[in-house]
Protein backbone atom coordinates (compact mmCIF):
# COMPACT_ATOMS: atom_id res chain seq x y z
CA UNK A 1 161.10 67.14 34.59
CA UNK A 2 157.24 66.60 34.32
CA UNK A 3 154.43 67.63 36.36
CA UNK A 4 154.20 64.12 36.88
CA UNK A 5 158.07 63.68 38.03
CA UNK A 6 157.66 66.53 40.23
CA UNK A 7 154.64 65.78 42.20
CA UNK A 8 156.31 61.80 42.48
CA UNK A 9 159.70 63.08 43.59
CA UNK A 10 157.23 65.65 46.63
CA UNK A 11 155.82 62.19 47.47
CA UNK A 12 159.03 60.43 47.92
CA UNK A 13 160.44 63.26 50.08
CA UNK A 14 157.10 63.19 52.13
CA UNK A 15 157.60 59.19 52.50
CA UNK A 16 160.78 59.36 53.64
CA UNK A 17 160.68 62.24 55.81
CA UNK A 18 157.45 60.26 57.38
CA UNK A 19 159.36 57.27 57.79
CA UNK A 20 161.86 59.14 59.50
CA UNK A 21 159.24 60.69 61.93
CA UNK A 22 157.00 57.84 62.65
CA UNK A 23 158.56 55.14 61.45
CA UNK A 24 156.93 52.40 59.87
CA UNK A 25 152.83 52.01 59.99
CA UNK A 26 151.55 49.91 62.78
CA UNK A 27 148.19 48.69 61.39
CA UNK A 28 145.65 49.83 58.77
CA UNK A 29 143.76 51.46 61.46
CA UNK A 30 146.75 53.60 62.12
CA UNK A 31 146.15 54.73 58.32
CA UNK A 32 142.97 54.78 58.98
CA UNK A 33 142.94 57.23 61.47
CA UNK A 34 145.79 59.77 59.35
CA UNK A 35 143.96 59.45 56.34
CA UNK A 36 140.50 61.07 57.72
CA UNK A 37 142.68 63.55 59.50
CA UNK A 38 144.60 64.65 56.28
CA UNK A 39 141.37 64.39 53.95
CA UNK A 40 140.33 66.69 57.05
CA UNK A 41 142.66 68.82 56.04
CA UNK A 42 142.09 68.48 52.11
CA UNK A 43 138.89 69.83 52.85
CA UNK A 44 139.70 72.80 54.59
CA UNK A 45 142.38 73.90 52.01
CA UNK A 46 139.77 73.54 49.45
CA UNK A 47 137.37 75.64 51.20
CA UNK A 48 139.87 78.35 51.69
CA UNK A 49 140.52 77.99 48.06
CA UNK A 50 144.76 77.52 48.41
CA UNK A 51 145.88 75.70 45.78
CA UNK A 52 149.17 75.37 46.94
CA UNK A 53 148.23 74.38 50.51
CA UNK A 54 145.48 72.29 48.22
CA UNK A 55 147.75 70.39 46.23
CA UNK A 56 150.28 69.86 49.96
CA UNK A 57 147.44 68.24 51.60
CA UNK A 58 146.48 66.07 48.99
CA UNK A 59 150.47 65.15 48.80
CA UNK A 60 149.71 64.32 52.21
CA UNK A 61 146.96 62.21 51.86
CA UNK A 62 148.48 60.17 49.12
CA UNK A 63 151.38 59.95 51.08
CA UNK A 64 149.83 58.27 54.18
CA UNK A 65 147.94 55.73 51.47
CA UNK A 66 151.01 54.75 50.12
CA UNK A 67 152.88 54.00 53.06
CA UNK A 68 149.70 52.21 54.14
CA UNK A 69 149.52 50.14 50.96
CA UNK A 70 153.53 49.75 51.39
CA UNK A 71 152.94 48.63 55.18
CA UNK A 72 149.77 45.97 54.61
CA UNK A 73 151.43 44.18 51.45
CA UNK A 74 155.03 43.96 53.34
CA UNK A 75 152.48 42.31 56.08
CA UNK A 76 150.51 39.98 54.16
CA UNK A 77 153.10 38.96 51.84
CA UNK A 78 151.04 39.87 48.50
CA UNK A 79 152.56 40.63 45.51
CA UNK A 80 149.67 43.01 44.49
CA UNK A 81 148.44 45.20 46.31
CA UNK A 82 144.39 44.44 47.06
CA UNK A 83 142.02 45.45 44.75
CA UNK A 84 144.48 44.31 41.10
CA UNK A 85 143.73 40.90 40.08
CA UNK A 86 146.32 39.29 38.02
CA UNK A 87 145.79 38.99 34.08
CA UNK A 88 146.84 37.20 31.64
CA UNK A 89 150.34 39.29 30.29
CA UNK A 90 150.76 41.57 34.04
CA UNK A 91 154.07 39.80 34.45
């Protein structure tokens, strides 16, 4: 397994674990809000120089951006997330 594959499979334990917790996300302001909490949190690790509890946190950010992006496209309907245009050859 790659690095990659590793740190993909931590983020789809985190997301369903999360899901499991909390459920689904309310609102983007309910992102919002865990987002500056775990970059909070990135920060901290950082300054105390951890990388493991470095690399956790940022897991943890990415985490609550994904289920963020997963919540606001399943609510909107869009087929991209915002922010990709479609080109010419993307399907």
């Amino acid at each position: 397994m790659t690095t990659e594959q590793e740190v993909l499979l931590r983020l789809d334990i985190l997301r369903d674990f999360a899901d499991k917790k909390y459920g689904p996300v309310a609102n983007v302001y309910e992102t919002m809000g865990a987002l500056e909490q775990e970059l909070f949190e990135v920060r901290e690790a950082i300054q105390e120089r951890d990388t493991e509890k470095i690399i956790a946190e940022m897991l943890d950010a990415a985490n609550v951006l994904i289920r963020g992006a997963v919540a606001l496209t399943k609510e909107t309907g869009d087929e991209y997330p915002i922010g990709y245009e479609e080109e010419d050859g993307d399907r």
